[in-house]
C-alpha atoms as a PDB file:
ATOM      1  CA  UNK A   1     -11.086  20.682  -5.112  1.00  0.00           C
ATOM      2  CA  UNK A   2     -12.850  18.791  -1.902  1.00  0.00           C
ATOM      3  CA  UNK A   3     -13.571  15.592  -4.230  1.00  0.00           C
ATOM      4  CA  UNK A   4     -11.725  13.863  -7.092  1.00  0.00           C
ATOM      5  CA  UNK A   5     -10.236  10.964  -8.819  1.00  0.00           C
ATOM      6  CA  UNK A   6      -6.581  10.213  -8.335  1.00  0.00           C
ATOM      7  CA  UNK A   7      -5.237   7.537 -11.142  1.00  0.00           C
ATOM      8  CA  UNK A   8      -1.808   5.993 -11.472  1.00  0.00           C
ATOM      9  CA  UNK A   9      -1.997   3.541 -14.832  1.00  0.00           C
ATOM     10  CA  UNK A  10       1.151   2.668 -13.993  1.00  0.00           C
ATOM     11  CA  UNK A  11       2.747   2.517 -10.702  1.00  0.00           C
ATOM     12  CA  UNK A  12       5.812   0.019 -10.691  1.00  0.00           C
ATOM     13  CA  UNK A  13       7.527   1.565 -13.604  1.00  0.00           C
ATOM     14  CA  UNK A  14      10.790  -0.097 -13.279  1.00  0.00           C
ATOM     15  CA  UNK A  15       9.555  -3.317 -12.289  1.00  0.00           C
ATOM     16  CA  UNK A  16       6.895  -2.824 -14.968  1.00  0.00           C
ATOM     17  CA  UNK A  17      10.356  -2.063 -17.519  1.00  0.00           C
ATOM     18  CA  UNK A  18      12.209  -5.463 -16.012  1.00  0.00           C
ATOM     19  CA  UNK A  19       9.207  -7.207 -16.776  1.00  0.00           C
ATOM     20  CA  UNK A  20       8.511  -8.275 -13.084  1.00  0.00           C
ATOM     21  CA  UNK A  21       4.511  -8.364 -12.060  1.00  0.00           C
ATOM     22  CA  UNK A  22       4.453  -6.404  -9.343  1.00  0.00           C
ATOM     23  CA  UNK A  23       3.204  -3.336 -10.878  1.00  0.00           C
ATOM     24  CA  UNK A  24      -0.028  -1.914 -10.194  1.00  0.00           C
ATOM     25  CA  UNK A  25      -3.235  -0.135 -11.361  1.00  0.00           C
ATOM     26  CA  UNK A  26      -3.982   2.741  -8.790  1.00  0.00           C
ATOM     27  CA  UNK A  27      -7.889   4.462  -9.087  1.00  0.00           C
ATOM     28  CA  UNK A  28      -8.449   6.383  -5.238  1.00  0.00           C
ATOM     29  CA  UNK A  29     -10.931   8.781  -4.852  1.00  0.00           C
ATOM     30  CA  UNK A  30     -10.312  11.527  -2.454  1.00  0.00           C
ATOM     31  CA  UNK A  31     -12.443  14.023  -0.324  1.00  0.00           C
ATOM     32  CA  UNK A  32     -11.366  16.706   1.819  1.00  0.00           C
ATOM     33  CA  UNK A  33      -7.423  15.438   1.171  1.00  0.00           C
ATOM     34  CA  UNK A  34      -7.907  12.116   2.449  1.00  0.00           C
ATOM     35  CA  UNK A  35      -8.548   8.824   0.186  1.00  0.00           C
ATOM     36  CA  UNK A  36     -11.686   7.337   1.270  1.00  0.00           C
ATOM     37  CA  UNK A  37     -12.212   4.521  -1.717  1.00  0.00           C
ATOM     38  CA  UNK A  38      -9.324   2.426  -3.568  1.00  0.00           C
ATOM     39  CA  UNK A  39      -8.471   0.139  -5.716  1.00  0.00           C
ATOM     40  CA  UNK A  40      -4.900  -1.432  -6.520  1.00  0.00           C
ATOM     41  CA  UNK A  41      -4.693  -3.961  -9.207  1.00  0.00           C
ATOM     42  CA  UNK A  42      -1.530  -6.241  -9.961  1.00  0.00           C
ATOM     43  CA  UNK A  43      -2.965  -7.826 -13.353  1.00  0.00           C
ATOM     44  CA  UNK A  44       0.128  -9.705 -14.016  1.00  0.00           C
ATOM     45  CA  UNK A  45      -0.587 -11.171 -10.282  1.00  0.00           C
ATOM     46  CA  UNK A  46      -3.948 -11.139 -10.943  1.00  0.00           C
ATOM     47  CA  UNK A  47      -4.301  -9.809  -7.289  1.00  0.00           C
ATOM     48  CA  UNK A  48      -7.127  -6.853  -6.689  1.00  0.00           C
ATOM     49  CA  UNK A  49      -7.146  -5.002  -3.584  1.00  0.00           C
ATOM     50  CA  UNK A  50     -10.157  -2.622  -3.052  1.00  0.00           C
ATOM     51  CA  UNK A  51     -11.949  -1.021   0.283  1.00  0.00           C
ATOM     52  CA  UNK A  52     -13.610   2.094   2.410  1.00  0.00           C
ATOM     53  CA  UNK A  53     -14.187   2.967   5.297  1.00  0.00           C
ATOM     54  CA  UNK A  54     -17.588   2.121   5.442  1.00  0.00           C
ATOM     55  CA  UNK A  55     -17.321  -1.549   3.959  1.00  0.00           C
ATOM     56  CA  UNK A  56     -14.041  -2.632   5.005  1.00  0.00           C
ATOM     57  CA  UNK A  57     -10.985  -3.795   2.951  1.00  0.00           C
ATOM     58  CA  UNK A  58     -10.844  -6.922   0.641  1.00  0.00           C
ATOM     59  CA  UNK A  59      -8.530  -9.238  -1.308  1.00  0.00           C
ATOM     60  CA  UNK A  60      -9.196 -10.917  -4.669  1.00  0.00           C
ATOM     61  CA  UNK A  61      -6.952 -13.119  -6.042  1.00  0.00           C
ATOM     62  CA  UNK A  62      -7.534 -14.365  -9.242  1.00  0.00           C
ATOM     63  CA  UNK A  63      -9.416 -11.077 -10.541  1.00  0.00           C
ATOM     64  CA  UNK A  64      -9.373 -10.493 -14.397  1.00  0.00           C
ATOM     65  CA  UNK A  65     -10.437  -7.998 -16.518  1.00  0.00           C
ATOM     66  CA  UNK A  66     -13.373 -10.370 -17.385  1.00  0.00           C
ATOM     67  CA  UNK A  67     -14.995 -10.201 -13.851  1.00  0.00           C
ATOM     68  CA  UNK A  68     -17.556  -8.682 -12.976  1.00  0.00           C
ATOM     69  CA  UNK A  69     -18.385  -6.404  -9.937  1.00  0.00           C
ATOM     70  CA  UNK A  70     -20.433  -9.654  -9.068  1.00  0.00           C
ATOM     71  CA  UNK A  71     -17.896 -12.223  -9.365  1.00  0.00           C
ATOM     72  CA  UNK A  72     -15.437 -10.325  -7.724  1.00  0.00           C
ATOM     73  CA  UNK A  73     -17.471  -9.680  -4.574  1.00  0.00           C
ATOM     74  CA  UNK A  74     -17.916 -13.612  -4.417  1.00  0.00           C
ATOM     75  CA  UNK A  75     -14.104 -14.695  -4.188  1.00  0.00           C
ATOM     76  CA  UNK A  76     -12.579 -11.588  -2.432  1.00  0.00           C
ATOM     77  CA  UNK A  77     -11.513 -12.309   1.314  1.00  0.00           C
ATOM     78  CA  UNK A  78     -11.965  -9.650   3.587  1.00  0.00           C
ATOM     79  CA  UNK A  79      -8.444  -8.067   5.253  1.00  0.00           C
ATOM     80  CA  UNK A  80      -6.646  -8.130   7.180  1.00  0.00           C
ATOM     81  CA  UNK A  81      -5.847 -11.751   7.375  1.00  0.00           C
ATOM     82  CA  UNK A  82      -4.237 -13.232  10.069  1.00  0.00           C
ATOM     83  CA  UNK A  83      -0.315 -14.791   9.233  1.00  0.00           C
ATOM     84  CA  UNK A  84       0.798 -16.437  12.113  1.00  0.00           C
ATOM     85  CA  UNK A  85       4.380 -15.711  13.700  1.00  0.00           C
ATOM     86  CA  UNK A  86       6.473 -14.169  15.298  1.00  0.00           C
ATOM     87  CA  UNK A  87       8.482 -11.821  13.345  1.00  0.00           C
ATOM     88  CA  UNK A  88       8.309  -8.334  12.639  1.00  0.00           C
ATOM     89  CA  UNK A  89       7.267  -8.224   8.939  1.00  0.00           C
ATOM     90  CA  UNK A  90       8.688  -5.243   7.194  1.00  0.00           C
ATOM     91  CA  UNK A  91       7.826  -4.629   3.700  1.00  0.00           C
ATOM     92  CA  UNK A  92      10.453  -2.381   1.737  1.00  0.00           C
ATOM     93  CA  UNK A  93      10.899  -1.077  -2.125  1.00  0.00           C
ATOM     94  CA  UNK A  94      11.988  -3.839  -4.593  1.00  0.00           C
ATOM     95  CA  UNK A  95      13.333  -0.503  -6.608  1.00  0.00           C
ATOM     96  CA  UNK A  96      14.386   2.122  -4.078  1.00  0.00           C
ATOM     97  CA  UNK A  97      15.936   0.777  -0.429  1.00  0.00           C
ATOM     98  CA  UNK A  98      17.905   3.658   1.046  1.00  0.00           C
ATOM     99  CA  UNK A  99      20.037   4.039   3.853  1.00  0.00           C
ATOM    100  CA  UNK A 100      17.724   5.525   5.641  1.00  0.00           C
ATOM    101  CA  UNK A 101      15.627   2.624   4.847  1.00  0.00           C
ATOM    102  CA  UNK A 102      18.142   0.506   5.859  1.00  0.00           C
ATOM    103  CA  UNK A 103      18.671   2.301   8.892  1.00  0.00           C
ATOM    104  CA  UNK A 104      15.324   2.317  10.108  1.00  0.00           C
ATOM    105  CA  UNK A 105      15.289  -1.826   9.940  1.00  0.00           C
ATOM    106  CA  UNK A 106      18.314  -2.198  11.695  1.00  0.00           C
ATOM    107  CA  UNK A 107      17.523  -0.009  14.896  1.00  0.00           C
ATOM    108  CA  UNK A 108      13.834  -1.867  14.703  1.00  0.00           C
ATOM    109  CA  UNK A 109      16.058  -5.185  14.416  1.00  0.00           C
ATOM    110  CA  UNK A 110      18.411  -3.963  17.655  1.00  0.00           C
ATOM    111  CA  UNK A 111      14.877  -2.588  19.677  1.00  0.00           C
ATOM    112  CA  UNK A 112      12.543  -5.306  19.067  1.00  0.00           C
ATOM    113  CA  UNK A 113      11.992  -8.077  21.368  1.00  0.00           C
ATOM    114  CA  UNK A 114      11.238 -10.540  18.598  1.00  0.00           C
ATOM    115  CA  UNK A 115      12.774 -11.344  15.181  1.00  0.00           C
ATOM    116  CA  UNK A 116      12.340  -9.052  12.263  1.00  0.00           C
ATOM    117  CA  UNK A 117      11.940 -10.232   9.036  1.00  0.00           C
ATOM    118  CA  UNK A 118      12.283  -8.544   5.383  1.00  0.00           C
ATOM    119  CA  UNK A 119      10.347  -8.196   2.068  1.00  0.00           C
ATOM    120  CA  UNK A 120      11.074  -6.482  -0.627  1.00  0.00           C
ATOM    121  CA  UNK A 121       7.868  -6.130  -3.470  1.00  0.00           C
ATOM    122  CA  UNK A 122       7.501  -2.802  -5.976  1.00  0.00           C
ATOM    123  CA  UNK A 123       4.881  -0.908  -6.658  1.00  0.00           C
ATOM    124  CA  UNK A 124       1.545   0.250  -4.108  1.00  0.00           C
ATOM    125  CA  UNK A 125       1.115  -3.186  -3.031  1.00  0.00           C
ATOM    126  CA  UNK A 126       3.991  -2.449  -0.266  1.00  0.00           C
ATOM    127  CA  UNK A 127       1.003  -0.615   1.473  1.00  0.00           C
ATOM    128  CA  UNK A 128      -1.023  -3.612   0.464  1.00  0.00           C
ATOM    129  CA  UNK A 129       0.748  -6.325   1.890  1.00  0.00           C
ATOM    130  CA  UNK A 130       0.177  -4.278   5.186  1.00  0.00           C
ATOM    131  CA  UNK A 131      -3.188  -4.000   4.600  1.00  0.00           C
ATOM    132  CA  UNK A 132      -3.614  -7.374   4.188  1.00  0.00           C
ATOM    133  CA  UNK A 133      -1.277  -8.337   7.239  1.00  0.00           C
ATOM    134  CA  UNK A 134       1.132 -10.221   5.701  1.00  0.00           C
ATOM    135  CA  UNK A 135       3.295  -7.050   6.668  1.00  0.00           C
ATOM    136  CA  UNK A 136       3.250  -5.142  10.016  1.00  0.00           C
ATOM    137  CA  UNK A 137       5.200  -2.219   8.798  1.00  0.00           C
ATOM    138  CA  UNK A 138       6.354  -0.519   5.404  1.00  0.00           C
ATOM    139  CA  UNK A 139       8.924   2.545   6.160  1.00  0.00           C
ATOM    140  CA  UNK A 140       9.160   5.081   2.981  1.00  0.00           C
ATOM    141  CA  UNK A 141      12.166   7.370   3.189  1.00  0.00           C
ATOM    142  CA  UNK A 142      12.460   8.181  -0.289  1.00  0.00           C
ATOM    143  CA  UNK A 143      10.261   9.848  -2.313  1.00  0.00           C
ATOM    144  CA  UNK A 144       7.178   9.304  -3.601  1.00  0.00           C
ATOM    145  CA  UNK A 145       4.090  11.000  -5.584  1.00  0.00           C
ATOM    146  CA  UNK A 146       0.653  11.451  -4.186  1.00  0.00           C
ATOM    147  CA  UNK A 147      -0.869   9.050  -6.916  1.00  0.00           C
ATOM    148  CA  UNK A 148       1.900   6.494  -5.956  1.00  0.00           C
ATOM    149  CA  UNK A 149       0.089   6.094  -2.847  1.00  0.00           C
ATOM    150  CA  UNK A 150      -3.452   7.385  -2.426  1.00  0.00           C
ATOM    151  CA  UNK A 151      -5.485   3.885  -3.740  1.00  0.00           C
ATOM    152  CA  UNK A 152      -3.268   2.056  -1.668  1.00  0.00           C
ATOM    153  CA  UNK A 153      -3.658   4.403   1.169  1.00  0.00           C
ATOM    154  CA  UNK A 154      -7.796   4.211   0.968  1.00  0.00           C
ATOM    155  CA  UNK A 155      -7.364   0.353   1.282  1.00  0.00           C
ATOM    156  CA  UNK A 156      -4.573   0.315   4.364  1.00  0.00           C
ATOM    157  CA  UNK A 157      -7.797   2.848   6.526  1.00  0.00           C
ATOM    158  CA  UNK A 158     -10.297   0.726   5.263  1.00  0.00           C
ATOM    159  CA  UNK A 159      -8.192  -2.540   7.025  1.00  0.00           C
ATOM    160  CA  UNK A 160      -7.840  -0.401  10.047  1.00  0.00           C
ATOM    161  CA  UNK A 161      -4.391   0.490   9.379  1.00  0.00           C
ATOM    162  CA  UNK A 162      -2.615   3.468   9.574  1.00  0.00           C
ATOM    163  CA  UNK A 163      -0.084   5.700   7.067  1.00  0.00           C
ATOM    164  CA  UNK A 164       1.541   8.432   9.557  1.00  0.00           C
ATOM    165  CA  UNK A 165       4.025  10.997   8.130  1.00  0.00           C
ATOM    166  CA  UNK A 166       7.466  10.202   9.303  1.00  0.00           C
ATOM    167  CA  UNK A 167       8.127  13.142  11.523  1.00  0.00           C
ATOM    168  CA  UNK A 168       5.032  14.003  12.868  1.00  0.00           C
ATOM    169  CA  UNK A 169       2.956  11.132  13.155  1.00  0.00           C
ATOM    170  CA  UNK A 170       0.168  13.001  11.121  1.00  0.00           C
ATOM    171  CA  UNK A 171      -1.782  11.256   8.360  1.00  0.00           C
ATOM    172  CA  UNK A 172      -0.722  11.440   5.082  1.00  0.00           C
ATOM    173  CA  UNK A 173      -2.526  14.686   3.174  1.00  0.00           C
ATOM    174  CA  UNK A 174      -3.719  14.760  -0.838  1.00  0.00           C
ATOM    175  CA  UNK A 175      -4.152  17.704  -3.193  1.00  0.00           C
ATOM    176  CA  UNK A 176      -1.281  19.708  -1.796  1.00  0.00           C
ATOM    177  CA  UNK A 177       0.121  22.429  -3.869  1.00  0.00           C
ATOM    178  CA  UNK A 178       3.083  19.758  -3.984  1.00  0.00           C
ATOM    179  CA  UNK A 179       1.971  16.342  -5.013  1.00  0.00           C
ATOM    180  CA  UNK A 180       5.149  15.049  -3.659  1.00  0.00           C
ATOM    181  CA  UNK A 181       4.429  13.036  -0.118  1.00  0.00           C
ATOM    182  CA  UNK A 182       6.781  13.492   2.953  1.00  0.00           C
ATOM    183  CA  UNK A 183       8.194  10.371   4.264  1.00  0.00           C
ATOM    184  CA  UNK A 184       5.625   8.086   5.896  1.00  0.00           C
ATOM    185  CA  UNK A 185       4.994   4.990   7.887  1.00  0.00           C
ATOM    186  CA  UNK A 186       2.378   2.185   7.350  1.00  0.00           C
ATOM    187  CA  UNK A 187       1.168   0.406   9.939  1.00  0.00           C
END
């Protein structure tokens, strides 16, 4: 299939089951095994994240169900925005740090010339948060399903960001025979 759909309802189970808001509604679609168009929506936030390639990346806070296409367009901010200092901002699972997670922070803490900071958030709006630039960096070592990420992917390329496989520095594929992503790297 060169074109389709990719929907996650509900991604952000857990925090969804605690009764946190950072869950999300994922809608990507995907050509040739690479999200071109998303759209991640946090309703409990109220936050709607949405871009492609060809018309950039945007944040809308406030969003409801009752806005329109209109109305949305008129109080979304295109991303990324600049947050000024000096830290390294890494975003990490809310539900699922590691120790390889951990790890990875750590020797970026002992490497890097400036301070590095942590947030944890659940849900696709880890890639989000890069996207918007209020994180440099989200490191996924644990696993993670191909509609878990592919909205949320389509909105990091449209903000000019990146998500790289872990070991081979290759973007992230869709519509493999196993939906199950490798580890990866947003920035």
């Amino acid at each position: 299939m060169d074109r389709f759909w990719m929907v996650d309802p509900l991604d952000g189970t857990k925090e969804f089951i605690k009764r946190g808001g950072d869950f999300t509604v994922n809608i990507a679609l995907v050509e040739n095994n690479t999200p071109v168009t998303g759209v991640v929506y946090a309703p409990v936030l109220q936050q709607l994240y949405y871009g492609d390639p060809g018309g950039g990346a945007f944040i809308c806070n406030q969003a409801t169900i009752a806005d329109t296409p209109e109305s949305i367009a008129r109080k979304a901010m295109k991303i990324p925005l600049f947050f000024p200092g000096n830290a390294i901002r890494i975003v990490a699972s809310k539900s699922h740090l590691n120790e390889a997670t951990e790890a990875f922070i750590e020797n970026l803490d002992k490497e890097a010339d400036r301070p590095v900071e942590t947030v944890s958030i659940g849900s696709s709006l880890k890639l989000c948060l890069v996207a918007e630039g209020k994180a440099d960096i989200y490191p996924r070592f644990g696993p993670t399903m191909e509609w878990d990420t592919a909205a949320g992917h389509a909105v990091v390329k449209a903000a000019g960001k990146s998500v790289l496989q872990a070991d081979n520095q290759k973007e992230l594929r869709y519509n493999k025979e196993n939906l199950l992503n490798p580890f990866f790297i947003v920035k």
